[in-house]
Every structure is written in structure tokens, then in C-alpha cells.
N, C-alpha and C. Protein backbone atom coordinates (compact mmCIF):
# COMPACT_ATOMS: atom_id res chain seq x y z
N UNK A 1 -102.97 28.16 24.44
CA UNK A 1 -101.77 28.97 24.62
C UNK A 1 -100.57 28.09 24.96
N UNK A 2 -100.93 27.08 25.62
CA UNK A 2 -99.58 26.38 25.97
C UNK A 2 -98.78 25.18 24.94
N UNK A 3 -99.71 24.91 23.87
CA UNK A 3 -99.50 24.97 23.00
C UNK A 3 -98.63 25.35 21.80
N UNK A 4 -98.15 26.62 22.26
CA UNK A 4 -97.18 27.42 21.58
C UNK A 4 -96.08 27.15 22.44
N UNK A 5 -96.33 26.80 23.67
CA UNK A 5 -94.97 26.58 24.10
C UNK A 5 -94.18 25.37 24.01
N UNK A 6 -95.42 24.16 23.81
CA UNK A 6 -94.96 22.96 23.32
C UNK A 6 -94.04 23.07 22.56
N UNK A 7 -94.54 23.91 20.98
CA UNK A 7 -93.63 24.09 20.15
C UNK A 7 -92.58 24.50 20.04
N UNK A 8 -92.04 25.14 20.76
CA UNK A 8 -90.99 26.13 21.14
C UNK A 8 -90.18 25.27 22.06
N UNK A 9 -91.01 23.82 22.96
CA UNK A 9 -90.07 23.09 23.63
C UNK A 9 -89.52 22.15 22.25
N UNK A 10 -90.47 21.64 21.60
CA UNK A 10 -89.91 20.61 20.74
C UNK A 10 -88.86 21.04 19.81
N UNK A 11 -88.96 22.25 19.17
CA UNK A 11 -87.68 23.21 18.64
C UNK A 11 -87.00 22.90 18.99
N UNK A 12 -86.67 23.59 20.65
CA UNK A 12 -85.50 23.42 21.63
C UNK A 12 -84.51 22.00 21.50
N UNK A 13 -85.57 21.24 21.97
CA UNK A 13 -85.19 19.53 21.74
C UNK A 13 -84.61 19.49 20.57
N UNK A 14 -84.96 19.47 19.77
CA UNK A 14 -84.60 19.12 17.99
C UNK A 14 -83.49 19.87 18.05
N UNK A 15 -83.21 20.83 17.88
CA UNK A 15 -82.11 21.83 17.87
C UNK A 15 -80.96 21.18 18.70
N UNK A 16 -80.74 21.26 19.72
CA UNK A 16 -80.10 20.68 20.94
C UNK A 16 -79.86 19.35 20.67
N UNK A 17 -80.55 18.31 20.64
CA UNK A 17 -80.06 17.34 20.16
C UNK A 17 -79.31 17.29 18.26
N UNK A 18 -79.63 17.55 17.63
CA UNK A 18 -78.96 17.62 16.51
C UNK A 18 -77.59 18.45 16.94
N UNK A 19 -77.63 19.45 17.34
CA UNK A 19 -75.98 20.37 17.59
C UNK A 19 -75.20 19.32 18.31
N UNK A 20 -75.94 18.49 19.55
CA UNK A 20 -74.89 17.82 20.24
C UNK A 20 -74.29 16.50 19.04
N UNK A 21 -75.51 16.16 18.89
CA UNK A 21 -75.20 14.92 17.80
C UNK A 21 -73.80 15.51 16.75
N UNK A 22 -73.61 16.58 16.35
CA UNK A 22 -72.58 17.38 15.20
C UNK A 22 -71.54 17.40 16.31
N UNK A 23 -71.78 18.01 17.10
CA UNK A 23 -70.63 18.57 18.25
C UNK A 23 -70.02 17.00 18.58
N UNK A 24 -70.41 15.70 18.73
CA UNK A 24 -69.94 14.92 19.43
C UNK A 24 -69.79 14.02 18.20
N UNK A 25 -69.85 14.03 17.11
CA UNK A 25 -70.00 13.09 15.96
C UNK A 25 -68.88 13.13 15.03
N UNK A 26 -68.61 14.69 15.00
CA UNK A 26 -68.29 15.14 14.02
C UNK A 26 -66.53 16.39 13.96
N UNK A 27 -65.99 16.27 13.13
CA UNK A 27 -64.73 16.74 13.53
C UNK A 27 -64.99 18.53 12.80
N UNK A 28 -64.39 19.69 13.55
CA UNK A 28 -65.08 21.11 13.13
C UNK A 28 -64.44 21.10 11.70
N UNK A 29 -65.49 21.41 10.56
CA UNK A 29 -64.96 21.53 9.23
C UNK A 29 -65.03 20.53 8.19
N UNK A 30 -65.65 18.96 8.83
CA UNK A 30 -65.72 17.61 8.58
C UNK A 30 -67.30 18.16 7.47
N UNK A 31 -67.35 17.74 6.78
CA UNK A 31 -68.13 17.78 5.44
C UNK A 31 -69.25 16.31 5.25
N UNK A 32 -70.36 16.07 5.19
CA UNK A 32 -70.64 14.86 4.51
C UNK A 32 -71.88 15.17 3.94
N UNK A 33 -72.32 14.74 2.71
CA UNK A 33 -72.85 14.93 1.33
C UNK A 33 -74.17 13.88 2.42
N UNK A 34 -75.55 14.70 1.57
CA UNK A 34 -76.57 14.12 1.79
C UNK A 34 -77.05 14.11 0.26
N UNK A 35 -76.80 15.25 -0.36
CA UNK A 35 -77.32 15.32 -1.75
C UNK A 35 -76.08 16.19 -2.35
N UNK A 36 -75.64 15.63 -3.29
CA UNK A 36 -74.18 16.19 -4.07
C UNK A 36 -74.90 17.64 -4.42
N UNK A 37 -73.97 18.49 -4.14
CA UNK A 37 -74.52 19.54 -4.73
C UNK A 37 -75.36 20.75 -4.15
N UNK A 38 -76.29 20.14 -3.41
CA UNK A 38 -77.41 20.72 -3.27
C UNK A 38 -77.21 20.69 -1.31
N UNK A 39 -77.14 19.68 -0.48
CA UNK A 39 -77.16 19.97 0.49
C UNK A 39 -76.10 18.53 1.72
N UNK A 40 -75.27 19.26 2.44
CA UNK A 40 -74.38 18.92 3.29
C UNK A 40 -74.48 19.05 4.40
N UNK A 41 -73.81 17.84 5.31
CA UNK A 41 -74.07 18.39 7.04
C UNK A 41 -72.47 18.82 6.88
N UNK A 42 -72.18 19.85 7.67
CA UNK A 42 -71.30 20.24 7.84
C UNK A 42 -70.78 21.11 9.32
N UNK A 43 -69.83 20.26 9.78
CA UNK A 43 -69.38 20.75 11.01
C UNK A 43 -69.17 22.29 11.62
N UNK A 44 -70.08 23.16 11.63
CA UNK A 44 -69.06 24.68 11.87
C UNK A 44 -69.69 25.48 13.12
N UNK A 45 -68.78 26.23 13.29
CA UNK A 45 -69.63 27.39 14.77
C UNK A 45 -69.36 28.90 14.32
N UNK A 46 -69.94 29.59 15.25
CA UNK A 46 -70.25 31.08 14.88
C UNK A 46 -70.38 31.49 16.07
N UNK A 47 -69.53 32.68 16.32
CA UNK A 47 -69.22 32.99 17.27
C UNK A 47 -70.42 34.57 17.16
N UNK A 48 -70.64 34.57 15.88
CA UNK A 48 -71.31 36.32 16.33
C UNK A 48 -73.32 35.65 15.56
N UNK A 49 -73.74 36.41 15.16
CA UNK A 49 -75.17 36.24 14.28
C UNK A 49 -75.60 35.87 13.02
N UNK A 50 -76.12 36.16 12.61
CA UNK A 50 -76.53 35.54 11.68
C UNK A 50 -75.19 36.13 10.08
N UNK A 51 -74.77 35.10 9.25
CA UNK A 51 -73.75 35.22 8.46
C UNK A 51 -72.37 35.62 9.12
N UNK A 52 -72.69 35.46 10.71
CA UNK A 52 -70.77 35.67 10.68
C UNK A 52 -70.99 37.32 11.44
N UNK A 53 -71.98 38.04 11.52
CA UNK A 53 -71.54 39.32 12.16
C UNK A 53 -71.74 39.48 13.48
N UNK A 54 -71.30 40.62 13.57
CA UNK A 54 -70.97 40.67 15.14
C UNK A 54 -70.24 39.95 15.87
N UNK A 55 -68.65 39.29 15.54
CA UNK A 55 -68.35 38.29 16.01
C UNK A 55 -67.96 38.78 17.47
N UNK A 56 -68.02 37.56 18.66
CA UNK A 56 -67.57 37.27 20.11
C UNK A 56 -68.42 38.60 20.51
N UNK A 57 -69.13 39.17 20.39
CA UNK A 57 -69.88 40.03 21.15
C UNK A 57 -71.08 39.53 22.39
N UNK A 58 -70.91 38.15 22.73
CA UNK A 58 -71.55 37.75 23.90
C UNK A 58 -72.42 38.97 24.48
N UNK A 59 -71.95 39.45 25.07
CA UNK A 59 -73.02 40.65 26.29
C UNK A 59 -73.85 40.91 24.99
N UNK A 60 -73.90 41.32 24.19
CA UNK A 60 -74.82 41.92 22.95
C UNK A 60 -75.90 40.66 23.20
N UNK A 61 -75.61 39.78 23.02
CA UNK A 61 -76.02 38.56 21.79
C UNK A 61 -77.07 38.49 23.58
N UNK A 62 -76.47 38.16 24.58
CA UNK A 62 -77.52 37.81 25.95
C UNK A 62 -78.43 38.90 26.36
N UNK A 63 -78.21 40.42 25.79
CA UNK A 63 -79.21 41.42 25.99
C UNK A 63 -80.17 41.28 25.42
N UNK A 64 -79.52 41.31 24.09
CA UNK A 64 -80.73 41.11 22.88
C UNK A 64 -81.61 40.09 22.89
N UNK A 65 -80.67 38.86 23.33
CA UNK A 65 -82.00 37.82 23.30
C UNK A 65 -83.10 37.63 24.38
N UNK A 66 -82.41 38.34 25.38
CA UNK A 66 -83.31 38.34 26.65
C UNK A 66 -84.83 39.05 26.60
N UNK A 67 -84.06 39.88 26.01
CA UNK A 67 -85.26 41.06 25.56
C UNK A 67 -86.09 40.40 24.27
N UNK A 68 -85.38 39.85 23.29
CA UNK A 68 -86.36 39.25 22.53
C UNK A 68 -87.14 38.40 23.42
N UNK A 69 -86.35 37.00 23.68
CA UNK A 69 -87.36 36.07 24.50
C UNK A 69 -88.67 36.32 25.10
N UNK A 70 -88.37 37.68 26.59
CA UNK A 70 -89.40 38.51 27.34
C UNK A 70 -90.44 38.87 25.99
N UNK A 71 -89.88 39.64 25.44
CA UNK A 71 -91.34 40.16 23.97
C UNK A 71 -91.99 38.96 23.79
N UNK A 72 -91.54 37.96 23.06
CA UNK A 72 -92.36 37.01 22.58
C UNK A 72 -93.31 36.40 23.76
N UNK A 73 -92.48 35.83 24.75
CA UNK A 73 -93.64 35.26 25.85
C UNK A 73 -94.85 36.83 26.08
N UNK A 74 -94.30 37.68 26.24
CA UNK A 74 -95.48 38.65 27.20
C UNK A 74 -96.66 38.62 25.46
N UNK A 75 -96.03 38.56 24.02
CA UNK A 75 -97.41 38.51 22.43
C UNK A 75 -97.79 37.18 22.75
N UNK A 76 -97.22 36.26 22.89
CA UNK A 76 -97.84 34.71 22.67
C UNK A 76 -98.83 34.61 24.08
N UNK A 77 -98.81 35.88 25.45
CA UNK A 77 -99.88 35.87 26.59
C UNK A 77 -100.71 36.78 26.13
N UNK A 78 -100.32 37.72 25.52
CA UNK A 78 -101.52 38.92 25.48
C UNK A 78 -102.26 38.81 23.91
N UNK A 79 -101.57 38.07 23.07
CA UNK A 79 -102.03 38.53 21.55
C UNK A 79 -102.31 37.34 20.78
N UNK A 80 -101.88 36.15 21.27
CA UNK A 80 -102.84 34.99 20.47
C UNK A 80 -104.02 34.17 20.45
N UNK A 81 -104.61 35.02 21.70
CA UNK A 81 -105.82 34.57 21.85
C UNK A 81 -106.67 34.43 20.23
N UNK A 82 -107.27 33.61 19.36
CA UNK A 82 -108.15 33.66 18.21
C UNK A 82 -107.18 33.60 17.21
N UNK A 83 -106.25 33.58 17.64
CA UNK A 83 -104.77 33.35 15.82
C UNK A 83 -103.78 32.15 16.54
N UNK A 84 -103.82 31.29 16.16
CA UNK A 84 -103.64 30.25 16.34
C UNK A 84 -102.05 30.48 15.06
N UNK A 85 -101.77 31.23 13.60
CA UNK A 85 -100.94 31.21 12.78
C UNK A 85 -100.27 32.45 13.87
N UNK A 86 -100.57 33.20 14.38
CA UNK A 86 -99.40 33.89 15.60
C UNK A 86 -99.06 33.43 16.31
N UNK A 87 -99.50 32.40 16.84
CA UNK A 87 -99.17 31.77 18.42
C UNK A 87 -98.31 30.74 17.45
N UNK A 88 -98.63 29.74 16.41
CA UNK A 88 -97.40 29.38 15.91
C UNK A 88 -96.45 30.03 15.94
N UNK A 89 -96.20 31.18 15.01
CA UNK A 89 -95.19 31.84 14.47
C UNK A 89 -94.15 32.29 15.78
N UNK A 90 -95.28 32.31 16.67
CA UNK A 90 -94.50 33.24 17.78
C UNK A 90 -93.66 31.91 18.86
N UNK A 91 -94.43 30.75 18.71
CA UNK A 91 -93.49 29.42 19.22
C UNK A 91 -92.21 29.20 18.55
N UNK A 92 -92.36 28.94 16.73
CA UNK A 92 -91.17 29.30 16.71
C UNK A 92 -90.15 29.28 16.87
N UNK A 93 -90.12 31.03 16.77
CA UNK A 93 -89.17 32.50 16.96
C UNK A 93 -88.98 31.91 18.62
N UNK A 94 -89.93 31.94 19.72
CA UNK A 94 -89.65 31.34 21.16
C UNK A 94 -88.54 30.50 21.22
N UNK A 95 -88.57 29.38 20.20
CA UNK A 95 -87.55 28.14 20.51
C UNK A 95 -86.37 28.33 19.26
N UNK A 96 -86.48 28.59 18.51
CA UNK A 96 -85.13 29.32 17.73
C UNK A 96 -84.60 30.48 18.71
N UNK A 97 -85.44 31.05 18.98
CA UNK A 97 -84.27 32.21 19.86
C UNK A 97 -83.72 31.43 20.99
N UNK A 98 -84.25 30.65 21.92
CA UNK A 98 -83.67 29.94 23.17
C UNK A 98 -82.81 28.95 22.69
N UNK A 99 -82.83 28.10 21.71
CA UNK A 99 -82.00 27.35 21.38
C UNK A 99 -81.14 27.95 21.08
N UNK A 100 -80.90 29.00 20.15
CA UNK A 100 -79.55 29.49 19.87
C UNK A 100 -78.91 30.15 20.88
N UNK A 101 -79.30 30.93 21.99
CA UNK A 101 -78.83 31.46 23.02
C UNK A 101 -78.58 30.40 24.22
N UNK A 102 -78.78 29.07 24.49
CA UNK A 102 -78.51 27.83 25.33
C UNK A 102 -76.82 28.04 24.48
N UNK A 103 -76.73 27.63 23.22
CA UNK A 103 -75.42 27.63 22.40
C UNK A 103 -74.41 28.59 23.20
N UNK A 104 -74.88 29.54 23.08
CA UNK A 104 -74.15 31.47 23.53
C UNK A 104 -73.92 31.06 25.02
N UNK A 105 -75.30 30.81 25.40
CA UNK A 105 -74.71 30.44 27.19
C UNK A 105 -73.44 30.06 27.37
N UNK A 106 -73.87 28.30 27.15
CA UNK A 106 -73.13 27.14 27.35
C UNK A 106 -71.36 27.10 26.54
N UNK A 107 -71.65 27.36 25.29
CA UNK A 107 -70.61 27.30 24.80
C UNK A 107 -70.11 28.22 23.82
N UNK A 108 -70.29 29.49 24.34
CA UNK A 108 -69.77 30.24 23.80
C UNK A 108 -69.60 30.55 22.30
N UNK A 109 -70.55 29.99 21.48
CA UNK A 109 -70.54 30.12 19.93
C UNK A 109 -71.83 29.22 19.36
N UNK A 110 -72.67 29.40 18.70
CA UNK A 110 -73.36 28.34 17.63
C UNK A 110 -72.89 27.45 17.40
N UNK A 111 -73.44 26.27 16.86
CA UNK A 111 -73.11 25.05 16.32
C UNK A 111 -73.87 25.37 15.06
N UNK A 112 -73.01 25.16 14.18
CA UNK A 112 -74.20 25.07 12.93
C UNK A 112 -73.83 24.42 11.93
N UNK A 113 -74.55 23.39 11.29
CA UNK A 113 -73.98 22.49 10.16
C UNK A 113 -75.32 21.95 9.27
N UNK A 114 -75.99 22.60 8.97
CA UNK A 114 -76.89 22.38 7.59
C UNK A 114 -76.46 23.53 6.15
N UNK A 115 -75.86 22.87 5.79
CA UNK A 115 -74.81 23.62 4.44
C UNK A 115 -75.49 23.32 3.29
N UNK A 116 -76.22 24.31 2.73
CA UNK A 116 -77.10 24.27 1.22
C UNK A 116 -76.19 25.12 0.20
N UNK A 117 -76.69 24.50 -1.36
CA UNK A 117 -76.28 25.67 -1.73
C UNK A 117 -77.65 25.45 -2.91
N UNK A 118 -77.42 26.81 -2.84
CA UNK A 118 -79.05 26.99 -4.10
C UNK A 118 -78.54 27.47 -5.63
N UNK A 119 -78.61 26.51 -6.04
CA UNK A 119 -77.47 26.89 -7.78
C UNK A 119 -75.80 26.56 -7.53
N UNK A 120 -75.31 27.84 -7.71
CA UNK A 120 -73.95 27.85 -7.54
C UNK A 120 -73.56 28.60 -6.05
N UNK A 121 -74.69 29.17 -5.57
CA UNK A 121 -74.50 30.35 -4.58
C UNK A 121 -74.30 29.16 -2.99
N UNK A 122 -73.51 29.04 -2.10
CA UNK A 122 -72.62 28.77 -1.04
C UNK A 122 -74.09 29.03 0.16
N UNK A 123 -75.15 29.00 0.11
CA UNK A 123 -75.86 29.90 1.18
C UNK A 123 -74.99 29.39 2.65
N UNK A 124 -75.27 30.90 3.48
CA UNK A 124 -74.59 30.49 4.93
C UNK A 124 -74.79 29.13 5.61
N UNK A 125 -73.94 28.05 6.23
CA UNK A 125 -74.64 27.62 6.82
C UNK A 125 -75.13 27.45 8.52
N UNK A 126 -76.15 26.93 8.68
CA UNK A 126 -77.55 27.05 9.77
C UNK A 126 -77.68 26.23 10.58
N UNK A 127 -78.62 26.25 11.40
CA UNK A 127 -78.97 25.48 12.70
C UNK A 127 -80.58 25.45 12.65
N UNK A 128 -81.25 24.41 12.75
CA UNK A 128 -82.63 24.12 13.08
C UNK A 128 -83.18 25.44 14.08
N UNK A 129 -82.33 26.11 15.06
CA UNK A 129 -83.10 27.19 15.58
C UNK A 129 -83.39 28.26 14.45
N UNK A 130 -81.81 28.43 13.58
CA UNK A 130 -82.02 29.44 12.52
C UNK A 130 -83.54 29.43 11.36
N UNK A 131 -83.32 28.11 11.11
CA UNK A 131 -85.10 27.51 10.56
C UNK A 131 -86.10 28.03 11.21
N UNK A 132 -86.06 27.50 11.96
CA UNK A 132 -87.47 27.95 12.95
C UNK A 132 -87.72 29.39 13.23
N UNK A 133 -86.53 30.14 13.43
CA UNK A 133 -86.55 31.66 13.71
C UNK A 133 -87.27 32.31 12.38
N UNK A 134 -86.79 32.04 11.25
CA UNK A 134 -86.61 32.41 10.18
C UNK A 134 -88.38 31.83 9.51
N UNK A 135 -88.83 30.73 9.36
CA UNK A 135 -90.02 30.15 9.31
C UNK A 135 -91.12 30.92 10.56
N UNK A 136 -91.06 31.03 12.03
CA UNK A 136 -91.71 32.08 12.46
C UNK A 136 -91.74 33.32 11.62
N UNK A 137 -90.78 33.81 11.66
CA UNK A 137 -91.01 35.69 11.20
C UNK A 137 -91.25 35.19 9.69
N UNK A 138 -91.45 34.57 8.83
CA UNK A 138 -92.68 34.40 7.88
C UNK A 138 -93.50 34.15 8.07
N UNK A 139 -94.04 33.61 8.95
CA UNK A 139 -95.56 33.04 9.55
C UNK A 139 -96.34 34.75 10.06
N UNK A 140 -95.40 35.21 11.17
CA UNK A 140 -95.70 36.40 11.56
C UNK A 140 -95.81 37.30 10.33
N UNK A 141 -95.20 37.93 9.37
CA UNK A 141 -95.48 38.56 8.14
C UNK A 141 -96.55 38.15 7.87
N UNK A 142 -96.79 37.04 7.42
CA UNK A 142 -98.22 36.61 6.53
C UNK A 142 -99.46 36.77 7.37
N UNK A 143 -99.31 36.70 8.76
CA UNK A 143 -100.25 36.95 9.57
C UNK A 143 -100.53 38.27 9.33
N UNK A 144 -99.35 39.66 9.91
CA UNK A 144 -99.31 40.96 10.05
C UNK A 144 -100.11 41.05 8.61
N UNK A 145 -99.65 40.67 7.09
CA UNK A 145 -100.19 41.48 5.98
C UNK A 145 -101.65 41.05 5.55
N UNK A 146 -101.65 39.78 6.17
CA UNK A 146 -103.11 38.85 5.70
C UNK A 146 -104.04 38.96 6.33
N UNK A 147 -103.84 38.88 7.52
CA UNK A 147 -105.23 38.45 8.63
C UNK A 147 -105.07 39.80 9.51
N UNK A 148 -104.36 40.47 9.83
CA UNK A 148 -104.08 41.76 10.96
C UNK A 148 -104.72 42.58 9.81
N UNK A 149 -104.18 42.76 8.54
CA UNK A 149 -104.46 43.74 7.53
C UNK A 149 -105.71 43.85 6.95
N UNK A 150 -106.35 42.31 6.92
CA UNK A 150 -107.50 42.64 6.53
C UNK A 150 -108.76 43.00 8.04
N UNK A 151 -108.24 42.73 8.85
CA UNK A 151 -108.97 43.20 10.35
C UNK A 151 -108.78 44.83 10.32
N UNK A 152 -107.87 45.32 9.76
CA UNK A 152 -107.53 46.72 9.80
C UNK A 152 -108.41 47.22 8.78
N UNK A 153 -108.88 46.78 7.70
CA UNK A 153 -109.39 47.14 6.19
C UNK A 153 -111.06 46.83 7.12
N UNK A 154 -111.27 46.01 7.13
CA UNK A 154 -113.30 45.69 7.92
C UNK A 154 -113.56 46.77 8.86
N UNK A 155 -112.34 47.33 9.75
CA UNK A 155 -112.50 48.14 10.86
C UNK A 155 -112.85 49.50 9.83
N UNK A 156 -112.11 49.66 9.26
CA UNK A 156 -112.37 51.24 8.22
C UNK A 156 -113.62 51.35 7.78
């Protein structure tokens, strides 16, 4: 079990150090090419969620995550005993959500500067917590439809 929290510390770390590294490196809006085309670090912040919504809504953003955070620790104590792909998934979502809310604390907005684009399409750009959040709740899906679903199908 503690295990999952490792992961969720090393997130944290990774996250946190890369934002400061942008935040202290880098000028807001400053651009630099890793792969023409395809993917950029790029200086930017976000004041609301994911793509820009909800902007400056702070009190929202510290309810919600509080309450997320609490959920995940009380599934990763009561529900990963024997799923080892939940207790991942659910580390994570643990350290993407805390990392991005340390941001919200501390400084009042995201840091985010991993700028892709897939074809011609601009995708938003992200933060290593956003990865990790986003890579959990696929882990969790594939768990819920694969391994929960077929435990639900043997029980019938």
C-alpha cells in the first residue's frame, strides 16, 4: 500500500521540480522546439482547469480537490488490497491532483508548459500532474471494465 504513495510522492517531485525549473528558466510565453512541429516546452499558467475553464475560481478548485484527494487516500486504504493496476492508477490521480493544487495553493495559477500538437490540431498545453491525472483515470477505466467487470461476470 505504501507503495502507491511512493508514486504519488515521485509525481509530486517530478511535477514540482519541472514547473519550478519553467517558472525560474523561462520567460511567460517563451517557446522552445524539442521536435518542430510535433512538441514544445512552452512557458504558460492557468488560472482555472483543465483547457482554461473555470477561470480564478480558487475556493472551487481547493474544495474540489480536497475532497478529491480525501476519496483517493480513504480507495488506495480500503480497495487496493489484491489490484496492484488500482493502487497504481489511484497513486497517480493522488500526485497529479496534489501537485496541481501545491500550484493553486502557492501561486495562485498552474504552471504549464508541455505544448503538443497532434497533426495540425494546437492540443491544450499541460503539466506532468495533468499526465499523471489523466494516465491514472485510464488505468482506473481499464481496471473498472477489465478486472472489476470480469469479477462482476464470475460472481453471476
Amino acid at each position: 500500500m505504501y507503495f502507491y504513495y511512493i508514486i504519488a510522492a515521485i509525481i509530486i517531485g517530478i511535477d514540482q521540480l519541472t514547473k519550478w525549473l519553467v517558472v525560474k528558466n523561462m520567460e511567460l510565453g517563451e517557446n522552445i522546439p524539442i521536435i518542430e512541429n510535433f512538441l514544445y516546452i512552452t512557458s504558460h499558467r492557468n488560472r482555472g482547469a483543465a483547457w482554461g475553464i473555470l477561470q480564478g475560481q480558487m475556493w472551487f478548485f481547493y474544495l474540489i480537490t480536497t475532497v478529491v484527494i480525501i476519496g483517493i487516500i480513504y480507495y488506495i486504504q480500503k480497495h487496493t488490497n489484491g489490484s496492484k493496476l488500482m493502487g497504481i492508477a489511484l497513486g497517480l490521480m493522488l500526485g497529479g491532483a496534489i501537485g496541481n493544487f501545491i500550484d493553486r495553493l502557492f501561486r495562485k495559477e498552474v504552471v504549464d508548459f508541455i505544448n503538443t500538437y497532434i497533426f495540425t490540431y494546437d492540443f491544450p498545453i499541460f503539466n506532468v500532474a495533468d499526465s499523471a491525472l489523466c494516465v491514472g483515470v485510464v488505468l482506473l477505466f481499464i481496471y473498472m471494465l477489465f478486472i472489476e467487470g470480469k469479477k462482476e461476470k464470475e460472481k453471476a
